[in-house]
Protein backbone atom coordinates (compact mmCIF):
# COMPACT_ATOMS: atom_id res chain seq x y z
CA UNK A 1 45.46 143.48 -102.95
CA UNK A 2 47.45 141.96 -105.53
CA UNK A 3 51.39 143.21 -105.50
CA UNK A 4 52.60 144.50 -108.88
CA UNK A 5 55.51 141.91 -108.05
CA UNK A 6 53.68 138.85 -108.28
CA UNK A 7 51.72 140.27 -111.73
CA UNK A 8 55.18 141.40 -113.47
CA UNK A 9 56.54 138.14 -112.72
CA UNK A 10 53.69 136.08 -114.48
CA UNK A 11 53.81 138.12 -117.05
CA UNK A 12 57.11 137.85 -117.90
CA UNK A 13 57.06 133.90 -117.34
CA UNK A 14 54.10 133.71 -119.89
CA UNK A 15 56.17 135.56 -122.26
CA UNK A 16 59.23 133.37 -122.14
CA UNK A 17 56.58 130.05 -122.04
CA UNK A 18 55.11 131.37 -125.53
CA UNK A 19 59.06 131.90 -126.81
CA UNK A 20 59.37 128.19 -125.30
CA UNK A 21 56.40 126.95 -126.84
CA UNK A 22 57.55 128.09 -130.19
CA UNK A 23 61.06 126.81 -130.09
CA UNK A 24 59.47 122.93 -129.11
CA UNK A 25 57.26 123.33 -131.96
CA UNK A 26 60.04 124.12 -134.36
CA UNK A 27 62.86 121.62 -132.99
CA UNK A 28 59.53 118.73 -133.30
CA UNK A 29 59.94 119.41 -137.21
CA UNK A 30 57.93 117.63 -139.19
CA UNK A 31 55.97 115.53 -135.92
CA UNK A 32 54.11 118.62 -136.08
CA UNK A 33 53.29 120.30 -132.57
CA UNK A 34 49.42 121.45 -130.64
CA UNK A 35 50.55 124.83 -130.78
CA UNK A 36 46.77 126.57 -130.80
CA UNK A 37 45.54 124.69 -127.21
CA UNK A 38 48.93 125.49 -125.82
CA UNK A 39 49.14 129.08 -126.35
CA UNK A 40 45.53 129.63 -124.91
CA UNK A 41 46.56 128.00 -121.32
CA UNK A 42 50.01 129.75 -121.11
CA UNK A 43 48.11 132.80 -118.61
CA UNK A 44 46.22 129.92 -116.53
CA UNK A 45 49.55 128.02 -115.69
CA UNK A 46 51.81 130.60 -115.17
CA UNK A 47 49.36 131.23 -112.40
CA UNK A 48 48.87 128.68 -110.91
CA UNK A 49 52.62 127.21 -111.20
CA UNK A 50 54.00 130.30 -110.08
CA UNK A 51 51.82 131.97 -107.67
CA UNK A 52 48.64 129.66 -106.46
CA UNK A 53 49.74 126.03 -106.01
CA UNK A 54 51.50 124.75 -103.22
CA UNK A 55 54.35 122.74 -104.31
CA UNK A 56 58.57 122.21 -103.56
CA UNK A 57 60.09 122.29 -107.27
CA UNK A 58 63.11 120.30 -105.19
CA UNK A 59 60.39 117.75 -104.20
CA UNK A 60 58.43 117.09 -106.67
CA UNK A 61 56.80 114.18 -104.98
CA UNK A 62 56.25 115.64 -101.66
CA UNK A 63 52.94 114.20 -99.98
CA UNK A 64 51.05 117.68 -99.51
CA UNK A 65 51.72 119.01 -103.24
CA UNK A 66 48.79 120.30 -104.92
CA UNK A 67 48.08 117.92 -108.03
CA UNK A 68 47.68 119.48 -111.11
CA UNK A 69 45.39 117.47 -113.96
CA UNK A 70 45.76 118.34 -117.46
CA UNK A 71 42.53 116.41 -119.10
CA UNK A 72 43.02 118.27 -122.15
CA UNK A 73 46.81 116.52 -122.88
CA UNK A 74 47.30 118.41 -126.23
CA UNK A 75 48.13 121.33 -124.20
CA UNK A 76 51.01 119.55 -123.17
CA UNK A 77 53.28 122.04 -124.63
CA UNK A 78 51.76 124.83 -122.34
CA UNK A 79 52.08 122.68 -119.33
CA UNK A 80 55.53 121.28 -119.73
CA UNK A 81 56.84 125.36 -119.88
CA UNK A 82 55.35 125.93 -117.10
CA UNK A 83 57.35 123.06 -115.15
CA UNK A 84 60.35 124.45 -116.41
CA UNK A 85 58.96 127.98 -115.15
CA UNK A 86 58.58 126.51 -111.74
CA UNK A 87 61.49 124.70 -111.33
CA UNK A 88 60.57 121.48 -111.24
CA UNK A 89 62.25 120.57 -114.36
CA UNK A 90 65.69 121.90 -116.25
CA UNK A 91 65.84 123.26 -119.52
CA UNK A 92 67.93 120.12 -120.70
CA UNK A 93 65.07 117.87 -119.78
CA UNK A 94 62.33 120.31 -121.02
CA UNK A 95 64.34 120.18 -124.70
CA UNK A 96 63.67 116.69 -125.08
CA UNK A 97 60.90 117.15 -126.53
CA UNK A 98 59.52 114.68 -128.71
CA UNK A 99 63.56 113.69 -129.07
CA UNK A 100 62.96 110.12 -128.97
CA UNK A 101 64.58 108.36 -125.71
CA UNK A 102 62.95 111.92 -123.69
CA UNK A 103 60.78 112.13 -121.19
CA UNK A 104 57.95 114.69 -122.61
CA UNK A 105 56.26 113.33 -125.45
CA UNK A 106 53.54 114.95 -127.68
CA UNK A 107 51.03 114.20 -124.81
CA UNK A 108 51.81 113.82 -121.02
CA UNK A 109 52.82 110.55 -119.67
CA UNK A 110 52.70 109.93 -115.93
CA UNK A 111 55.76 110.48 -114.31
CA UNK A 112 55.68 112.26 -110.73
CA UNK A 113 59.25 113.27 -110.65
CA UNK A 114 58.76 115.58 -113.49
CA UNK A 115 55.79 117.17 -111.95
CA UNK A 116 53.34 115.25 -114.36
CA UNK A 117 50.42 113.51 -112.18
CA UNK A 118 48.73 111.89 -115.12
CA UNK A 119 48.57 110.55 -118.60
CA UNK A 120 46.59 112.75 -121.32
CA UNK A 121 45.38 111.80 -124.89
CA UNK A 122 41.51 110.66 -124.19
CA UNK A 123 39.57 113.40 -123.70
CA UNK A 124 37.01 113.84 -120.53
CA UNK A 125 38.67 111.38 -117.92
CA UNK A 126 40.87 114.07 -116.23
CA UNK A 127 38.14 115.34 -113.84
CA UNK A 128 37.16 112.03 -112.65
CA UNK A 129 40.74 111.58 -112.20
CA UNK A 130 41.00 114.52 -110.46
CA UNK A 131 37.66 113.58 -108.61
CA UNK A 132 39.11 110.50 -107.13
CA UNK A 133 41.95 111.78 -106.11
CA UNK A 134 40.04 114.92 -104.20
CA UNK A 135 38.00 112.45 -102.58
CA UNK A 136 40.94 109.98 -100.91
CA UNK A 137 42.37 113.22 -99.81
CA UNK A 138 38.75 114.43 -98.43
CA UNK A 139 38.76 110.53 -96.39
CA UNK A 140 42.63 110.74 -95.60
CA UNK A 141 42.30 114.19 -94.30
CA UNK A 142 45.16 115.15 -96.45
CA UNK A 143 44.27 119.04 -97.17
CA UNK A 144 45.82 119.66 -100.59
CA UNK A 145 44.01 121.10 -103.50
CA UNK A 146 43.25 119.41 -106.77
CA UNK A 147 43.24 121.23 -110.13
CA UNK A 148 41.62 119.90 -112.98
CA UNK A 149 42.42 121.80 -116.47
CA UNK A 150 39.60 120.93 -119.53
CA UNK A 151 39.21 122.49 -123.08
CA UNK A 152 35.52 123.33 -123.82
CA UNK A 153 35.56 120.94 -126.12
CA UNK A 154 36.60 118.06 -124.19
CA UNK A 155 33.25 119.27 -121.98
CA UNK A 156 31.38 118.13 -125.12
CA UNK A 157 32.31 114.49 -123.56
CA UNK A 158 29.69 112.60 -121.58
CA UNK A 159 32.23 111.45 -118.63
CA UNK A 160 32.47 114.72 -117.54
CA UNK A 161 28.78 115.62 -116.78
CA UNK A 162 29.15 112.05 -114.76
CA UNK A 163 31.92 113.53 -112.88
CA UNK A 164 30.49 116.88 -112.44
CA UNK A 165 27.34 115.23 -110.32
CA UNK A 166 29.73 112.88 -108.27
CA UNK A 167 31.65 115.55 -107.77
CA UNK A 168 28.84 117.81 -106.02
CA UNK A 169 26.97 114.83 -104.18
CA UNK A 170 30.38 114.11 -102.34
CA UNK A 171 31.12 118.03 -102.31
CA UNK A 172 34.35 118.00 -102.97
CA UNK A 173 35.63 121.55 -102.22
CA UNK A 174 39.16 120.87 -102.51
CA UNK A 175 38.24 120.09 -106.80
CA UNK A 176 38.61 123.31 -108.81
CA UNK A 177 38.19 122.74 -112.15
CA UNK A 178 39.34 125.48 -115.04
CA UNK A 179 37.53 125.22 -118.68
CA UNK A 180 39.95 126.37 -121.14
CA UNK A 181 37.10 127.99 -123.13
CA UNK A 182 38.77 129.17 -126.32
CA UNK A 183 35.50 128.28 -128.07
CA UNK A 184 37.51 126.15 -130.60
CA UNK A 185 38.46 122.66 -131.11
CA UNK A 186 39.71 120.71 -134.14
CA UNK A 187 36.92 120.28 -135.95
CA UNK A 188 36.33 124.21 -136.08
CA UNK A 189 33.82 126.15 -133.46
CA UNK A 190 32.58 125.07 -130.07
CA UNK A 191 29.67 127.00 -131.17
CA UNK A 192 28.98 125.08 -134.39
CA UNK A 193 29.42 121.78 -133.37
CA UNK A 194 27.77 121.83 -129.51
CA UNK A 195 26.08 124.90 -128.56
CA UNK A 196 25.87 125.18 -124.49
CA UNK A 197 25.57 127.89 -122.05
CA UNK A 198 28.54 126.81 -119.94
CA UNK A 199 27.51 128.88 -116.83
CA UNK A 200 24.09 127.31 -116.29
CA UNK A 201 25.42 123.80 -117.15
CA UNK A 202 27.43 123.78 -114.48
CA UNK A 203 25.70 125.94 -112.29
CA UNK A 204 22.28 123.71 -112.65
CA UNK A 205 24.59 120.59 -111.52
CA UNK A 206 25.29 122.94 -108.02
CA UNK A 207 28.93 124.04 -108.79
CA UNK A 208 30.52 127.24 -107.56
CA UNK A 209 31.06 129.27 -110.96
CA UNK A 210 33.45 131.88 -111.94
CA UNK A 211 34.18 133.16 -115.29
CA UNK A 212 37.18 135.56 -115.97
CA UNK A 213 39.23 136.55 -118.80
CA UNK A 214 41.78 133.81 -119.47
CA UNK A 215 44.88 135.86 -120.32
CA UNK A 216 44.25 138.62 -117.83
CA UNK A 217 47.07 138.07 -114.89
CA UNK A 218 45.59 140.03 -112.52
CA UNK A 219 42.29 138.78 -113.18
CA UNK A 220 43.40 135.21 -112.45
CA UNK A 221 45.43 135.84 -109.24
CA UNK A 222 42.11 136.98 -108.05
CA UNK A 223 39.79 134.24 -109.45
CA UNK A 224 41.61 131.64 -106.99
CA UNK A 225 40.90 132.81 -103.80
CA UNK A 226 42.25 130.30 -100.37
CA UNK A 227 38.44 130.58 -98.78
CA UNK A 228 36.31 127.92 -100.39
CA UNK A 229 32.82 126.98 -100.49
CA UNK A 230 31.17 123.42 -99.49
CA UNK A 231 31.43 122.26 -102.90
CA UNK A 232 33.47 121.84 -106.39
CA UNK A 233 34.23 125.16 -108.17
CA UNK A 234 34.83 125.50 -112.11
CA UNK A 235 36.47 128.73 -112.97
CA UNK A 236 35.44 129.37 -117.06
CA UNK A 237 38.69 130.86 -118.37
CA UNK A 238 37.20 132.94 -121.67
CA UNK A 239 40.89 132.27 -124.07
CA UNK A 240 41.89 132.80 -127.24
CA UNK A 241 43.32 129.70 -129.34
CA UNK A 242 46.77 130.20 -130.66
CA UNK A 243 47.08 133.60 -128.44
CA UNK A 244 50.17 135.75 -128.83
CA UNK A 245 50.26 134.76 -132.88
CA UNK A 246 48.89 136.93 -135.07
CA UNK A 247 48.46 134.14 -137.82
CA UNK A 248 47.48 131.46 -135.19
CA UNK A 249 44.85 133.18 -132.79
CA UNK A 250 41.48 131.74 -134.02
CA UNK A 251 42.45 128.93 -136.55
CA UNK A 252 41.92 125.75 -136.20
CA UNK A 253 44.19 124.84 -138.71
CA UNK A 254 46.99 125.09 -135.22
CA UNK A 255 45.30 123.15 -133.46
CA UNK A 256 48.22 121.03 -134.57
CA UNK A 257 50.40 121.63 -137.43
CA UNK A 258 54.20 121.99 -138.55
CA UNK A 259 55.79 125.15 -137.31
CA UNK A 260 58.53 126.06 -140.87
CA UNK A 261 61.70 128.02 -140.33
CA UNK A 262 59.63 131.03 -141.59
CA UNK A 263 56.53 130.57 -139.45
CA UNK A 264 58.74 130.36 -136.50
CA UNK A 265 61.07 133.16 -136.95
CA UNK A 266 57.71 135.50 -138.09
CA UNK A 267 55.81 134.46 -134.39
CA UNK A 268 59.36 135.13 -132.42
CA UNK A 269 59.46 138.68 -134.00
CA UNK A 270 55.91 139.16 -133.12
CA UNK A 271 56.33 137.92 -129.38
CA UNK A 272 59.87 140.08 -129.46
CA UNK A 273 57.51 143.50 -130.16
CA UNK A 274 56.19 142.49 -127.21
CA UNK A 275 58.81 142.13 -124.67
CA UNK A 276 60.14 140.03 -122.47
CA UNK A 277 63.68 137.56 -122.16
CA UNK A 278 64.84 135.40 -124.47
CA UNK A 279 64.21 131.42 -125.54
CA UNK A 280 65.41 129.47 -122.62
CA UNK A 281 66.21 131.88 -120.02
């Protein structure tokens, strides 16, 4: 059973990641900020940063950390809070962003003593990334887990479905990937532009499947169980883009876009009805 504990404290750190989110997007200014694909993962990290990976925020680098892959990079924004959530990087370093001369640009760049294990921007090469990487641990005997993080529309991209069967022939149980399926991407609905039934497509290529409700905490502390099968498993994380924003959930016009002093105090007084601590704390 799943202690109230470990639920109030993810939900409080996806709070304070939204009020995070926010106040990068305003201090980018005009550069403009992937608010809408950040907002949908914040649930999905604080989980796994907080309660299911196995890593030492003082080590960052340590040999039998479980490596986190963020294939879809304009989430960056969600995954950069969530170092900061974990420890692994300060608030100083975390306010760089986009501050030229900083180390967390508008998309991650490799750097493993921030936490990041790879660079984002092209879209469907993070799970063969992640693949590779299960697979030398698989041979070394190394017996960390790899986590893979996609948006539904990066799935759209035919190096995936590559990856997916590579994946399975080598069964790679220690390779969980996570679709981010907010049913969105920047050219307007998953459904519009590629129309698949997730489930089956990945099912039919012999992965373990699980689909659970994105932002429920409790939900996702249970979707990542330690027992594993003899193969991959992709949990389908059903999100909503630009959640916790009234004016942002469902648009695709934040996917990316400039975040005014008005916009910005408007979404903290929305997240501020709904609890929580303060920017930066």
């Amino acid at each position: 059973m799943i202690s109230a504990d470990k639920i109030e404290r993810c939900q409080i750190a996806s709070l304070n990641m939204r009020k995070n989110i926010l106040h990068l997007a305003h201090q980018a200014g005009s550069n403009g900020a992937h608010l809408g694909p950040a907002l949908s993962i914040v649930e999905i990290m604080a989980v796994l940063y907080l309660q299911i990976m196995n890593i030492r925020p003082f080590d960052p680098i340590w040999p039998l950390r479980d490596r986190f892959i963020l294939s879809k990079g304009h989430g960056a924004l969600g995954y950069y809070v969530a170092l900061f959530e974990s420890g692994l990087i300060s608030k100083d370093a975390l306010y760089t962003y986009e501050i030229n001369g900083g180390s967390f640009s508008g998309q991650p760049s490799k750097d493993l003593s921030l936490g990041i294990e790879y660079s984002g921007g092209s879209l469907g090469l993070g799970l063969s990334y992640g693949a590779g990487i299960a697979l030398a641990a698989r041979r070394k005997k190394e017996l960390f887990q790899t986590y893979v993080l996609m948006g539904d529309g990066e799935v759209n991209e035919g190096s995936v479905w590559e990856t997916v069967m590579f994946a399975k022939h080598n069964d790679l149980s220690n390779l969980t990937a996570i679709i981010d399926r907010n049913s969105m991407q920047s050219d307007g609905s998953c459904e519009d532009i590629i129309r698949i039934d997730m489930e089956a497509a990945w099912r039919g290529f012999g992965w373990d499947v699980i689909t659970c409700d994105g932002h429920n905490i409790s939900e996702l502390l249970q979707t990542f169980p330690n027992d594993r099968t003899n193969g991959p498993r992709v949990i389908i994380a059903n999100t909503v883009k630009g959640k916790g924003i009234s004016f942002m959930e469902n648009s695709k016009d934040w996917h990316h876009n400039r975040l005014t002093d008005d916009l910005y105090q408007k979404a903290l007084c929305e997240l501020d009805e709904a609890g929580g601590v303060s920017v930066g704390n």
